[in-house]
N, C-alpha and C. Protein backbone atom coordinates (compact mmCIF):
# COMPACT_ATOMS: atom_id res chain seq x y z
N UNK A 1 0.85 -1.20 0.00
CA UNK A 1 0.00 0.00 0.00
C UNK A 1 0.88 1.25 0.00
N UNK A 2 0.60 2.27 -0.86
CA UNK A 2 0.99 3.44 -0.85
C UNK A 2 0.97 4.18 0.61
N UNK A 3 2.56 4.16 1.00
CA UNK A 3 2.61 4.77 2.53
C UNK A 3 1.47 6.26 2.45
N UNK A 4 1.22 7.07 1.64
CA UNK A 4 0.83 8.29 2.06
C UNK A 4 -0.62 7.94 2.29
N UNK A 5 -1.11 6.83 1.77
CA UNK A 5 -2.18 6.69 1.96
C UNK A 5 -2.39 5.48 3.33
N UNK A 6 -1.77 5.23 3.65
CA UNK A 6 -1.52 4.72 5.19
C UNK A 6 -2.69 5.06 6.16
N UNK A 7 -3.41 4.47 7.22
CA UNK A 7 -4.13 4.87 8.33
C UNK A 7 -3.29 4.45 9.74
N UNK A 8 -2.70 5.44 10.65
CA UNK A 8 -2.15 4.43 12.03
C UNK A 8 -3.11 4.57 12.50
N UNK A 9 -2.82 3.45 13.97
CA UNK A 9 -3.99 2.63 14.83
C UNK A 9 -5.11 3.51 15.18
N UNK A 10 -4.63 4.78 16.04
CA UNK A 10 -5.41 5.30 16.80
C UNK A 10 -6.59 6.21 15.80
N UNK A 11 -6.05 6.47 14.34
CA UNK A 11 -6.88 7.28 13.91
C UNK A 11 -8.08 6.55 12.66
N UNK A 12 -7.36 5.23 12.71
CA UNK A 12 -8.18 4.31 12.53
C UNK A 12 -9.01 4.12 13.14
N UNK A 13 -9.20 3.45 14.39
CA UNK A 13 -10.15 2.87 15.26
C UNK A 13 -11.19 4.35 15.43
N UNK A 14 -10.20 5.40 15.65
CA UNK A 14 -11.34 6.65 16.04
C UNK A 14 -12.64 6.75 14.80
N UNK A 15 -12.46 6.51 13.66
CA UNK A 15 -13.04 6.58 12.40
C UNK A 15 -13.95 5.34 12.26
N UNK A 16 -13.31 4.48 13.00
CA UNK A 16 -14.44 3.12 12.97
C UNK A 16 -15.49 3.37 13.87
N UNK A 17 -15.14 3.53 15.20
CA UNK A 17 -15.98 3.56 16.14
C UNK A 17 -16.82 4.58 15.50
N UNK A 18 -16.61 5.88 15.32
CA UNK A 18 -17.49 6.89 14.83
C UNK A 18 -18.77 6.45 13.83
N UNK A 19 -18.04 5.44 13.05
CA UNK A 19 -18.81 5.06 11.58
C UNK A 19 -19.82 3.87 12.04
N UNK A 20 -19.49 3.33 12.82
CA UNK A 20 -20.42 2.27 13.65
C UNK A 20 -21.67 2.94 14.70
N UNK A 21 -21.09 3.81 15.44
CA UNK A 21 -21.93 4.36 16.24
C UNK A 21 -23.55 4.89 15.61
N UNK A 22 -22.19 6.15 14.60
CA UNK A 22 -23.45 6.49 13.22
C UNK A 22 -24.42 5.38 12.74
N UNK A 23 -23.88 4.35 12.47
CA UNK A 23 -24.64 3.21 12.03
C UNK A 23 -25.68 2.87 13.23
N UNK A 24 -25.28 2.62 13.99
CA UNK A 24 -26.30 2.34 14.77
C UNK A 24 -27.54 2.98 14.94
N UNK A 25 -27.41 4.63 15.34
CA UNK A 25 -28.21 5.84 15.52
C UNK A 25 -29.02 5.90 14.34
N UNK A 26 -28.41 5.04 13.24
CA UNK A 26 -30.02 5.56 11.75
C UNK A 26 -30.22 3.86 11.81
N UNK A 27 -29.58 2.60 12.27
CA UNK A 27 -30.76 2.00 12.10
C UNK A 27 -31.56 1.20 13.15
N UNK A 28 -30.92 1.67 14.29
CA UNK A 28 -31.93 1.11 15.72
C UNK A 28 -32.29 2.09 16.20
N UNK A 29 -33.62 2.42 15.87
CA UNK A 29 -34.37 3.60 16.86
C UNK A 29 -33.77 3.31 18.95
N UNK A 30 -33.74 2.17 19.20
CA UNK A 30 -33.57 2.25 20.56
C UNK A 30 -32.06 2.32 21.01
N UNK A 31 -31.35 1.94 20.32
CA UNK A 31 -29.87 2.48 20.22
C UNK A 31 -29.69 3.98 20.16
N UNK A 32 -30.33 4.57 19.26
CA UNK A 32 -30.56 6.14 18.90
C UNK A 32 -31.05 7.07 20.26
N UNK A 33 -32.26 6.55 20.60
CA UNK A 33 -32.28 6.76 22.11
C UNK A 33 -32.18 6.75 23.10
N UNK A 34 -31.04 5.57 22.86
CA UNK A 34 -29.80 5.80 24.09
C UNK A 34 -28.82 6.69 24.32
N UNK A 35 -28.37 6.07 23.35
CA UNK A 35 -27.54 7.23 23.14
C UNK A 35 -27.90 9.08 22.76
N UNK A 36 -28.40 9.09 22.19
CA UNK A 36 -28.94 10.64 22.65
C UNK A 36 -29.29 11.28 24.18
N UNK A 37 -29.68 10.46 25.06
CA UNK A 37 -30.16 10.70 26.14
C UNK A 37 -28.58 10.76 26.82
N UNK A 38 -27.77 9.31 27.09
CA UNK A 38 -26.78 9.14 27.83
C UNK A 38 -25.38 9.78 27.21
N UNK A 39 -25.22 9.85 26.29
CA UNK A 39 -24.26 10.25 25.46
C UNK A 39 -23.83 11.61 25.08
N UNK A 40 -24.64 12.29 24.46
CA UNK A 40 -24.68 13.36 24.01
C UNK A 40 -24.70 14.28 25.01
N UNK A 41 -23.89 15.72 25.24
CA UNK A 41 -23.83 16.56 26.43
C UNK A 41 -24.86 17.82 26.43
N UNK A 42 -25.49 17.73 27.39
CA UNK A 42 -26.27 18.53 28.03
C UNK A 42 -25.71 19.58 29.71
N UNK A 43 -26.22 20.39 29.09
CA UNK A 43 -26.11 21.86 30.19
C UNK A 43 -26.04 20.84 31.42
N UNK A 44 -25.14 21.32 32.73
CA UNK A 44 -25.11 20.39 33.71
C UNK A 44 -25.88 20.58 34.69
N UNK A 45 -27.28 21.14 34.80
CA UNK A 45 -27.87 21.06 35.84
C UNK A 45 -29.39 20.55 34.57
N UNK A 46 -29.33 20.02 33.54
CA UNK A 46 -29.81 18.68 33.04
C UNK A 46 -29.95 17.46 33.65
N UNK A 47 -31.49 17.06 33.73
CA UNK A 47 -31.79 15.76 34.16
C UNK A 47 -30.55 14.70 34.10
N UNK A 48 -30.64 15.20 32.34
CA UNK A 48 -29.85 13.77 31.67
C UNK A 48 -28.45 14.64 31.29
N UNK A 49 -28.20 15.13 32.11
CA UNK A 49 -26.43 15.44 31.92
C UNK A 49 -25.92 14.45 32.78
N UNK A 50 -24.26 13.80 32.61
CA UNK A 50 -23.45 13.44 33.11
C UNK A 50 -21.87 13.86 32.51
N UNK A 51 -21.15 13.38 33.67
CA UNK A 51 -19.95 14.18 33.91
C UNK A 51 -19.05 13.31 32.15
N UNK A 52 -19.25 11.86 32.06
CA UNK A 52 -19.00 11.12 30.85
C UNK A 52 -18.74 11.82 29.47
N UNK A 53 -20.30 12.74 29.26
CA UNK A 53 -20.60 13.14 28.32
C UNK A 53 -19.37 14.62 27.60
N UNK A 54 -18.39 14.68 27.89
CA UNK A 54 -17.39 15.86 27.89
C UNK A 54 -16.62 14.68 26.93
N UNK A 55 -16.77 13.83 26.79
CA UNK A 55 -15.99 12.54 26.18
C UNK A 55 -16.92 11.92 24.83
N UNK A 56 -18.05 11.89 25.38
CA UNK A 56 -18.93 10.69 24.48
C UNK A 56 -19.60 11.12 23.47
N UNK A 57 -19.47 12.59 23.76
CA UNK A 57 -20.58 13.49 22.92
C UNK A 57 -20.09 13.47 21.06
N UNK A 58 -18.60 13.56 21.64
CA UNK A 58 -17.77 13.46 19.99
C UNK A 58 -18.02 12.42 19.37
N UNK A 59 -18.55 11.32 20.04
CA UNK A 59 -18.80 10.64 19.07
C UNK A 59 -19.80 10.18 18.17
N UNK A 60 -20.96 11.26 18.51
CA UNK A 60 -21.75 11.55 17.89
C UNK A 60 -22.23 12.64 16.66
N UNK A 61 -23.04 12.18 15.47
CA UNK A 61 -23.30 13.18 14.80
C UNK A 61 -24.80 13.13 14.11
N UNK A 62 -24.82 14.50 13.91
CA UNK A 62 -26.47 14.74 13.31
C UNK A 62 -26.83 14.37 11.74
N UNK A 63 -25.71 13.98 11.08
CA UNK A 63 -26.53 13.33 9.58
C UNK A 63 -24.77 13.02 9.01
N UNK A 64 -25.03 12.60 7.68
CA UNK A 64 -24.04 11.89 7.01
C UNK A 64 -23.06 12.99 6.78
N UNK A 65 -23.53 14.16 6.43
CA UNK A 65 -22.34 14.93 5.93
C UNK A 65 -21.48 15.63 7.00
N UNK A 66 -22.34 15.60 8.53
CA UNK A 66 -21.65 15.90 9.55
C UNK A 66 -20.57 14.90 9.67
N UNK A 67 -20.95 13.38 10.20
CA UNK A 67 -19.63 12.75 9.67
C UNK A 67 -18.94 12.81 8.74
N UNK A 68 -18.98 12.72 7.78
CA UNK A 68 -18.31 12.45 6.58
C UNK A 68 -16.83 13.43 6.75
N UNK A 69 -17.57 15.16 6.54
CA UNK A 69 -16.56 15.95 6.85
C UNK A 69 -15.35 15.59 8.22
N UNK A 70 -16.20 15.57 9.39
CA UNK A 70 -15.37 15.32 10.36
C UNK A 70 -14.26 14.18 10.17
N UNK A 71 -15.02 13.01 9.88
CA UNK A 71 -13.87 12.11 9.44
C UNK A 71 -12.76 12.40 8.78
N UNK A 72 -12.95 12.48 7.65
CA UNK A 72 -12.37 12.89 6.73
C UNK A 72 -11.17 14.17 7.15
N UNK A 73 -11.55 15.33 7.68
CA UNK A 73 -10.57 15.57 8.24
C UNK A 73 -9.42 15.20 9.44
N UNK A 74 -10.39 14.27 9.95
CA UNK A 74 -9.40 13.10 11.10
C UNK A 74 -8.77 12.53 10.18
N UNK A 75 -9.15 12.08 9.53
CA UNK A 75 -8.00 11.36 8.48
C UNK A 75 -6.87 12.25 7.85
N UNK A 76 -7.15 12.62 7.47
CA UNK A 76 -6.35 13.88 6.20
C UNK A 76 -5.26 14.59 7.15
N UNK A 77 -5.68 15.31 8.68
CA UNK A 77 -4.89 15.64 9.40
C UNK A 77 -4.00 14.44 10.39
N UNK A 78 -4.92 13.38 10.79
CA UNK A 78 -4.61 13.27 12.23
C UNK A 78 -3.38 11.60 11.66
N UNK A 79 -3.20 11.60 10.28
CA UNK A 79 -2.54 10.47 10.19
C UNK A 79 -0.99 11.14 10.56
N UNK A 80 -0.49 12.41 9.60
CA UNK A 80 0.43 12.84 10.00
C UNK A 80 0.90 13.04 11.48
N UNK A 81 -0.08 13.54 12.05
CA UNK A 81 -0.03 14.31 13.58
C UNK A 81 -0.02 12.69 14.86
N UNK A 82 -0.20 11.94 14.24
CA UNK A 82 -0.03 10.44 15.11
C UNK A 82 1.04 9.80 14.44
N UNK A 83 1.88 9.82 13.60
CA UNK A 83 3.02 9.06 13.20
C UNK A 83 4.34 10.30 14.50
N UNK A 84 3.93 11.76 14.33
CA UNK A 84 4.84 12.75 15.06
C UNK A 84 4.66 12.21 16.37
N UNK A 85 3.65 12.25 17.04
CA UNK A 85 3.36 12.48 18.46
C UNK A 85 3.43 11.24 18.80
N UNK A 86 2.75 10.18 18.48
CA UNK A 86 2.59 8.89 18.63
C UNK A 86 1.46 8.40 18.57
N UNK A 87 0.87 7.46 18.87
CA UNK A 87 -0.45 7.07 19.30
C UNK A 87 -0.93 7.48 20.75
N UNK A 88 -0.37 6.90 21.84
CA UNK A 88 -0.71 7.62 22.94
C UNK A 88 -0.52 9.05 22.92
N UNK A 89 0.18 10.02 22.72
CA UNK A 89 0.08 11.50 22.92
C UNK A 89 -0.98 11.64 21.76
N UNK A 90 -1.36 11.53 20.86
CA UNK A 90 -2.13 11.69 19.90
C UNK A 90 -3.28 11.81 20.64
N UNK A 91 -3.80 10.46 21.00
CA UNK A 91 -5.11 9.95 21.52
C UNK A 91 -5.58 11.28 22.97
N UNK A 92 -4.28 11.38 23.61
CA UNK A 92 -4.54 12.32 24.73
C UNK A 92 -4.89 13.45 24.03
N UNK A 93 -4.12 13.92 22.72
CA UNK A 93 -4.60 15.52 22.38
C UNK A 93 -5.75 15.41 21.75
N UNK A 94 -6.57 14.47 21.12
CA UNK A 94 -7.50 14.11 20.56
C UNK A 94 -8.65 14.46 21.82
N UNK A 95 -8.80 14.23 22.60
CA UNK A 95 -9.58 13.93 23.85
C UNK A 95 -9.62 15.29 24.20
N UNK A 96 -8.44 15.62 24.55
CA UNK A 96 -8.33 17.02 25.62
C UNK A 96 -9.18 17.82 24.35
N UNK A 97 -8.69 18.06 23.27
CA UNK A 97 -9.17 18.89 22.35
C UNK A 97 -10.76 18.90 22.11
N UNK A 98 -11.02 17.47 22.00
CA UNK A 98 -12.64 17.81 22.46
C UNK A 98 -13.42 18.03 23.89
N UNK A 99 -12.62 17.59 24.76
CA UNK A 99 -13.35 17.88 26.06
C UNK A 99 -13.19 19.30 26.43
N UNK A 100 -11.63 19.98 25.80
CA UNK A 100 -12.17 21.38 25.81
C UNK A 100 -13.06 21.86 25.01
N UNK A 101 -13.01 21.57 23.98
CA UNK A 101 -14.21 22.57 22.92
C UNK A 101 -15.44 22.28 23.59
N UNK A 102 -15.95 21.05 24.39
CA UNK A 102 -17.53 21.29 25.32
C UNK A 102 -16.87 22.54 26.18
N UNK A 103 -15.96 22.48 26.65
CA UNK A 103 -16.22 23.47 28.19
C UNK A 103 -16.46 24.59 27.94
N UNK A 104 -15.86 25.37 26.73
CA UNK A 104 -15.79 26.79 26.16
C UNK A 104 -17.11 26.50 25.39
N UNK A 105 -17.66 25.79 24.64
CA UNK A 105 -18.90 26.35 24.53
C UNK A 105 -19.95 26.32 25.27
N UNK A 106 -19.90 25.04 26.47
CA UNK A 106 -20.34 25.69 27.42
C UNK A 106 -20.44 26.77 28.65
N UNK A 107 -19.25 27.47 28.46
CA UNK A 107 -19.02 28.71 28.77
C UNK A 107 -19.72 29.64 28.46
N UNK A 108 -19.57 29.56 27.08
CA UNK A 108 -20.03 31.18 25.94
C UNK A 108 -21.81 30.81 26.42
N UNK A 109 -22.40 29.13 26.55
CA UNK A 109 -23.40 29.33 26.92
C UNK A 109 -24.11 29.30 28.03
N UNK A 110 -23.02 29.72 29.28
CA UNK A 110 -23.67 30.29 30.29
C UNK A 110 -23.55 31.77 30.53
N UNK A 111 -22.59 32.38 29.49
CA UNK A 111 -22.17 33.88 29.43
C UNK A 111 -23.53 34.28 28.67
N UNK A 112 -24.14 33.66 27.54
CA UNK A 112 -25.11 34.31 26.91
C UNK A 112 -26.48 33.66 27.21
N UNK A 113 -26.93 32.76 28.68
CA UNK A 113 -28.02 32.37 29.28
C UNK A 113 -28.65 31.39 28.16
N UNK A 114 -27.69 30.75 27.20
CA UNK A 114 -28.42 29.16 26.42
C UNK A 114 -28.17 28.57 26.85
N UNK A 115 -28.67 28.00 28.08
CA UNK A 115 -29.16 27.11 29.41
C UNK A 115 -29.66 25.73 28.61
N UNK A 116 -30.36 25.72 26.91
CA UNK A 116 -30.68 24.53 26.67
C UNK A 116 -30.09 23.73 25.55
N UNK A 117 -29.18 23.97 25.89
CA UNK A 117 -28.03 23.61 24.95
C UNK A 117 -27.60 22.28 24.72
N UNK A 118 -27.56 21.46 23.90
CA UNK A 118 -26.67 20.32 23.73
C UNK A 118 -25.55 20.42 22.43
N UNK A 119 -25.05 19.35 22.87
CA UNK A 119 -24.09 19.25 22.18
C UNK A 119 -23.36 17.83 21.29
N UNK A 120 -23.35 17.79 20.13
CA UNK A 120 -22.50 16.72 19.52
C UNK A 120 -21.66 17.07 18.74
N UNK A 121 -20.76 15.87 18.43
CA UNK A 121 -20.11 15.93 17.06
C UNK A 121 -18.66 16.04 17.77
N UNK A 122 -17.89 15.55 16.55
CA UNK A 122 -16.35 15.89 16.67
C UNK A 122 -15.19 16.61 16.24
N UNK A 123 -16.47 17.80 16.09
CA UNK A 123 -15.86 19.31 15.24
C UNK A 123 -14.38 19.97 16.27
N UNK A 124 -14.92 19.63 17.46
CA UNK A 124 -14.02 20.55 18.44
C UNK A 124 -13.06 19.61 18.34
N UNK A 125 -12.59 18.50 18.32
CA UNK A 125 -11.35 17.90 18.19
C UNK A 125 -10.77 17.67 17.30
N UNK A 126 -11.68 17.69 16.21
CA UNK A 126 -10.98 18.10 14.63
C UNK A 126 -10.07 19.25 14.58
N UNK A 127 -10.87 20.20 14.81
CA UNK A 127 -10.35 21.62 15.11
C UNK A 127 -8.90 22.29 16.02
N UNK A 128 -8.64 20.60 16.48
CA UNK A 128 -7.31 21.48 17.19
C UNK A 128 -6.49 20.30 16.86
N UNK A 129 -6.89 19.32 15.96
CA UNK A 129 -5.99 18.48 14.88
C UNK A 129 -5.44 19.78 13.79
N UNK A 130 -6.60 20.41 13.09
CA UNK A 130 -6.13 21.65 12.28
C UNK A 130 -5.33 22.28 12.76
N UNK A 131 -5.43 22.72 14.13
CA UNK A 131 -4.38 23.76 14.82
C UNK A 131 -3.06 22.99 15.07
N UNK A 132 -2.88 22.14 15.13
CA UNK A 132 -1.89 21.11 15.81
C UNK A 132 -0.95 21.31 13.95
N UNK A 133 -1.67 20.77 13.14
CA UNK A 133 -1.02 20.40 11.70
C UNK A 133 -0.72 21.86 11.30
N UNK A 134 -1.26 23.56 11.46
CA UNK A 134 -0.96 24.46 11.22
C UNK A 134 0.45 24.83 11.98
N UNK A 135 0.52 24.40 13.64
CA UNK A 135 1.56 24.88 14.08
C UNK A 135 2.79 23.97 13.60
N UNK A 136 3.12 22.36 13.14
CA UNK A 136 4.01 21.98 13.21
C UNK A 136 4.06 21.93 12.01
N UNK A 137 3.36 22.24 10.45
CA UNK A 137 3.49 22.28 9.38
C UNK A 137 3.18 23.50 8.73
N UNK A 138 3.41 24.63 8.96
CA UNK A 138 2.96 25.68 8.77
C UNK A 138 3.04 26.13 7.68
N UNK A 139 3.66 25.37 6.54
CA UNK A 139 4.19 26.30 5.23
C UNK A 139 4.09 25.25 4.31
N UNK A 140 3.31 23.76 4.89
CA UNK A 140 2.65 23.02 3.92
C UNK A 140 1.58 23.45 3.36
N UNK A 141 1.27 23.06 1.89
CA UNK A 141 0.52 23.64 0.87
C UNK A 141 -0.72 22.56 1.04
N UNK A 142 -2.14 23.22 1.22
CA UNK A 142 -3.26 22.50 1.20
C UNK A 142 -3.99 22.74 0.39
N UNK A 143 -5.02 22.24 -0.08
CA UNK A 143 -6.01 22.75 -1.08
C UNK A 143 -7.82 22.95 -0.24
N UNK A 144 -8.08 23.99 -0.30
CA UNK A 144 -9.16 23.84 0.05
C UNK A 144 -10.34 24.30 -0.51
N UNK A 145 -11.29 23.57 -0.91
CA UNK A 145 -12.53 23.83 -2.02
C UNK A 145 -13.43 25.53 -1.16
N UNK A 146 -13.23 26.29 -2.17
CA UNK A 146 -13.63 26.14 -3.62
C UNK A 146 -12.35 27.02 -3.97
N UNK A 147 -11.02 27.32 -3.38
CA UNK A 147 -9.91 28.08 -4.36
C UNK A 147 -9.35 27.14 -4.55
N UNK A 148 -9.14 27.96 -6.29
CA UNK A 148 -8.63 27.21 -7.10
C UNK A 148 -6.84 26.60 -6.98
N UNK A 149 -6.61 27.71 -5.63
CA UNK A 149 -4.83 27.31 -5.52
C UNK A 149 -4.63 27.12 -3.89
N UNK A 150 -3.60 26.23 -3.94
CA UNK A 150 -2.97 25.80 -2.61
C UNK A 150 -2.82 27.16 -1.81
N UNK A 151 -2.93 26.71 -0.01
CA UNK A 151 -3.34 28.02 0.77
C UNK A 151 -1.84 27.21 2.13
N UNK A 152 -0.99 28.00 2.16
CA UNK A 152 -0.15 27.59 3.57
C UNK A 152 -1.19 26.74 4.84
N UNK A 153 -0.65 26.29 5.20
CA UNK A 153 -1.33 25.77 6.84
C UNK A 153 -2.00 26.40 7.72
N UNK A 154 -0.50 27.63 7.73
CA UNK A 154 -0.69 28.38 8.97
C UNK A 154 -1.78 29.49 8.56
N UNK A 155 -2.07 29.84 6.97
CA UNK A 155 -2.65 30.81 7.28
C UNK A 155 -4.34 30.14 7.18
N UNK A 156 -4.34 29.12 6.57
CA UNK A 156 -5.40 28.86 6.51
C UNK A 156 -6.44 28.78 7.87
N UNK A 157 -5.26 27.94 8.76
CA UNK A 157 -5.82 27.59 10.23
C UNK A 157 -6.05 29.15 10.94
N UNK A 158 -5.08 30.13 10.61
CA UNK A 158 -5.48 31.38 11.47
C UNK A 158 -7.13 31.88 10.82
N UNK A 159 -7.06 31.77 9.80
CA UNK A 159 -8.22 32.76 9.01
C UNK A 159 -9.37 31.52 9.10
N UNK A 160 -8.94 30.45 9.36
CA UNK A 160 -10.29 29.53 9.84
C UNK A 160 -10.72 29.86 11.53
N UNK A 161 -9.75 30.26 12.10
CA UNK A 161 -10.15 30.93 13.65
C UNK A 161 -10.95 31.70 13.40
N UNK A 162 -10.64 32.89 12.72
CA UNK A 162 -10.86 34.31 12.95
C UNK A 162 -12.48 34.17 12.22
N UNK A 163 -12.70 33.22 11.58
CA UNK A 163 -14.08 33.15 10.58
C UNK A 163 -14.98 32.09 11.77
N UNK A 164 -14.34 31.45 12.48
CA UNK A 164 -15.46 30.45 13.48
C UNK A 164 -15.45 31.58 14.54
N UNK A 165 -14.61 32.79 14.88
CA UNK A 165 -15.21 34.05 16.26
C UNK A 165 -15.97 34.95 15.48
N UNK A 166 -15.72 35.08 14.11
CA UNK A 166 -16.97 35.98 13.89
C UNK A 166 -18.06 35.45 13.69
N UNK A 167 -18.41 34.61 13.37
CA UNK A 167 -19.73 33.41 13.30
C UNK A 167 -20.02 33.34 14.50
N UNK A 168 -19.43 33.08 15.52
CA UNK A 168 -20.09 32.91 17.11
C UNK A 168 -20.08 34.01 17.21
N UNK A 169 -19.95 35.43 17.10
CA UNK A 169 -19.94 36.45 18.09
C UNK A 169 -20.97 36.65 17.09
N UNK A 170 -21.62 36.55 16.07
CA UNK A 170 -22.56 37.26 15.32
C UNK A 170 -23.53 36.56 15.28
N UNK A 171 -23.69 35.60 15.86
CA UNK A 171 -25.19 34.21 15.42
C UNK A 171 -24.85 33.52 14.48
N UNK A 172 -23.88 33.61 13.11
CA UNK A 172 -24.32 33.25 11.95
C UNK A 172 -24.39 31.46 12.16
N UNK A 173 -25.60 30.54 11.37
CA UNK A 173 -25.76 29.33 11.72
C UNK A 173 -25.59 28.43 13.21
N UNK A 174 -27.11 28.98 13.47
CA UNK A 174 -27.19 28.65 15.37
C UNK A 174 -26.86 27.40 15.29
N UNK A 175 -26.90 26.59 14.13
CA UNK A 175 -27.02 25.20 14.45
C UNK A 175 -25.48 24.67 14.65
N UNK A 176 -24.34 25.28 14.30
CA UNK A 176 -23.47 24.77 14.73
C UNK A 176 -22.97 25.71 15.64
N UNK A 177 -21.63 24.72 16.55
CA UNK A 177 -21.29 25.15 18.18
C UNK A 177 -19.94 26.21 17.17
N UNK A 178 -19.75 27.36 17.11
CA UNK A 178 -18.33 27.72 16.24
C UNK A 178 -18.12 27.93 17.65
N UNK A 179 -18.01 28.47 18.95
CA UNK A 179 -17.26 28.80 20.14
C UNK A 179 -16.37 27.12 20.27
N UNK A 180 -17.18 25.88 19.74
CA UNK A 180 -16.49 25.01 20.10
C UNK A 180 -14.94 24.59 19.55
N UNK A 181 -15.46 25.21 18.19
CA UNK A 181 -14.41 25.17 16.88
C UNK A 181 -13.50 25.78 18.06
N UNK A 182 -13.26 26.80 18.11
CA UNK A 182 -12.26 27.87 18.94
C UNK A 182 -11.93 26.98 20.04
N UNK A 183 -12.47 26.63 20.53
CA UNK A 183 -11.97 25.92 21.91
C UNK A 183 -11.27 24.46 21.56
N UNK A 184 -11.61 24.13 20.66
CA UNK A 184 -11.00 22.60 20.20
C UNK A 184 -9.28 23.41 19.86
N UNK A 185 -9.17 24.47 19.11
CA UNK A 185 -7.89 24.89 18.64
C UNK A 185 -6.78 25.64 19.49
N UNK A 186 -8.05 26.39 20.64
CA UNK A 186 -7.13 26.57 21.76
C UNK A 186 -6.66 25.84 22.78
N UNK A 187 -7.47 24.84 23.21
CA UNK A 187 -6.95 23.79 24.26
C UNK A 187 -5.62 23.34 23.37
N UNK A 188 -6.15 23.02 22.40
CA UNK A 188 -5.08 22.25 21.32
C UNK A 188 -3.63 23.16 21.39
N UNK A 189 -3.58 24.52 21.35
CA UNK A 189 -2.57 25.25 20.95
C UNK A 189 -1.80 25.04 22.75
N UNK A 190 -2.74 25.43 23.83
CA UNK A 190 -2.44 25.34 25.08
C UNK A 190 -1.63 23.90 25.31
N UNK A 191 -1.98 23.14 24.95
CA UNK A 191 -1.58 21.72 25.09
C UNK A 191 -0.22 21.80 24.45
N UNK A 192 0.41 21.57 22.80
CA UNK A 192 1.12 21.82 22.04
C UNK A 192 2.35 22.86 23.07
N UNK A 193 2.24 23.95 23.49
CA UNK A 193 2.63 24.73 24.32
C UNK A 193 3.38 24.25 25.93
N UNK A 194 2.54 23.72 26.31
CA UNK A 194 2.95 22.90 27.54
C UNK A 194 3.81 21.99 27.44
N UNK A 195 3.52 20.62 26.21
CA UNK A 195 4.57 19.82 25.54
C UNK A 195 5.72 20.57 25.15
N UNK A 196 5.62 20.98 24.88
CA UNK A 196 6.90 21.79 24.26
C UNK A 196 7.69 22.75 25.30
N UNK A 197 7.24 22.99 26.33
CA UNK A 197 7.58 24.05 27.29
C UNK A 197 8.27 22.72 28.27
N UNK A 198 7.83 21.29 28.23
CA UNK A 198 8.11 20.09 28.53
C UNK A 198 9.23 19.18 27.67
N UNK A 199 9.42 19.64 26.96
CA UNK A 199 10.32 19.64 25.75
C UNK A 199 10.13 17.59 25.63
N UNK A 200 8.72 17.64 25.55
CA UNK A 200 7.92 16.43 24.84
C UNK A 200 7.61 16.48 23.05
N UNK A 201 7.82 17.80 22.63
CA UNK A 201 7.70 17.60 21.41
C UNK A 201 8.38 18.50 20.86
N UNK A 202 9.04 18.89 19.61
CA UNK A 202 9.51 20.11 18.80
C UNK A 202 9.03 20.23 17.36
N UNK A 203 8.80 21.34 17.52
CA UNK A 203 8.02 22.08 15.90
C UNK A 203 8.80 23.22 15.88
């Protein structure tokens, strides 16, 4: 097999489990409502909140193209970023990155009183895979639809920040969490920072 097209362990299995779960949620209604209830994170003074759900919630999503994308960028980013780090440090920044992106958007939604808030998906840990591949590849050439020419890393990932705080600070598309986007890239950058201040990794 063509090494570039390679999957390691951890970002494998993350992509399976995801794709199974999904499977489950469209074709067992009582699977679906399990997991929605136990799984998925809710405001914490919610019946059906638990402390779990800062973890479980990522692995949920609301239709095919929500996965699809997410995957897909777990793949595309997180194969590079787990051959560097490893599998275990990977898996930890994978985690932290989404368990922060719940806390900060549940932040922004106790700062702005959306008390009924839930939450899925594995946007926020995607999101600080992007930040992670911007800081240690910064001047790799990506392509991203719809320009027609390759865009650096670094600037792409900054001007993908700066476009998920103006979307949250303005409403645009209530239906997605963008405070989470931000928080998946800052835990991520915070983390990256600490390693390195630990001289666990160099970029």
């Amino acid at each position: 097999m063509n090494p570039r097209f390679q999957t390691p362990p951890v970002v494998k299995n993350l992509i399976i489990v995801n794709i199974l779960i999904y499977i489950a949620t469209t074709l067992l209604p009582s699977a679906n409502s399990f997991l929605a209830q136990y799984c998925q994170l809710y405001w914490f003074s919610s019946p059906w909140f638990h402390s779990w759900q800062y973890i479980t919630y990522m692995f949920l999503h609301g239709g095919f193209s929500h996965l699809f994308f997410n995957m897909f960028a777990l793949w595309m980013f997180g194969r590079t970023l787990e051959e560097r780090l490893g599998p275990q440090r990977f898996l930890t920044y994978y985690i932290v990155c989404g368990a922060g992106a719940a806390l900060i958007q549940m932040l922004v939604a106790w700062l702005t009183n959306d008390l009924g808030i839930s939450l899925i998906g594995a946007s926020g840990a995607v999101m600080g895979l992007l930040l992670a591949f911007g800081v240690m590849y910064p001047n790799s050439q990506i392509f991203v639809f719809p320009l027609p020419f390759p865009i650096k890393a670094k600037w792409f990932v900054m001007g993908y920040a700066v476009l998920e705080l103006i979307y949250g600070a303005t409403g645009y598309d209530l239906g997605v969490a963008h405070f989470a986007h931000v928080g998946g890239m800052l835990w991520g950058w915070m983390l990256l920072i600490y390693w390195k201040r630990r001289r666990k990794i160099w970029y």
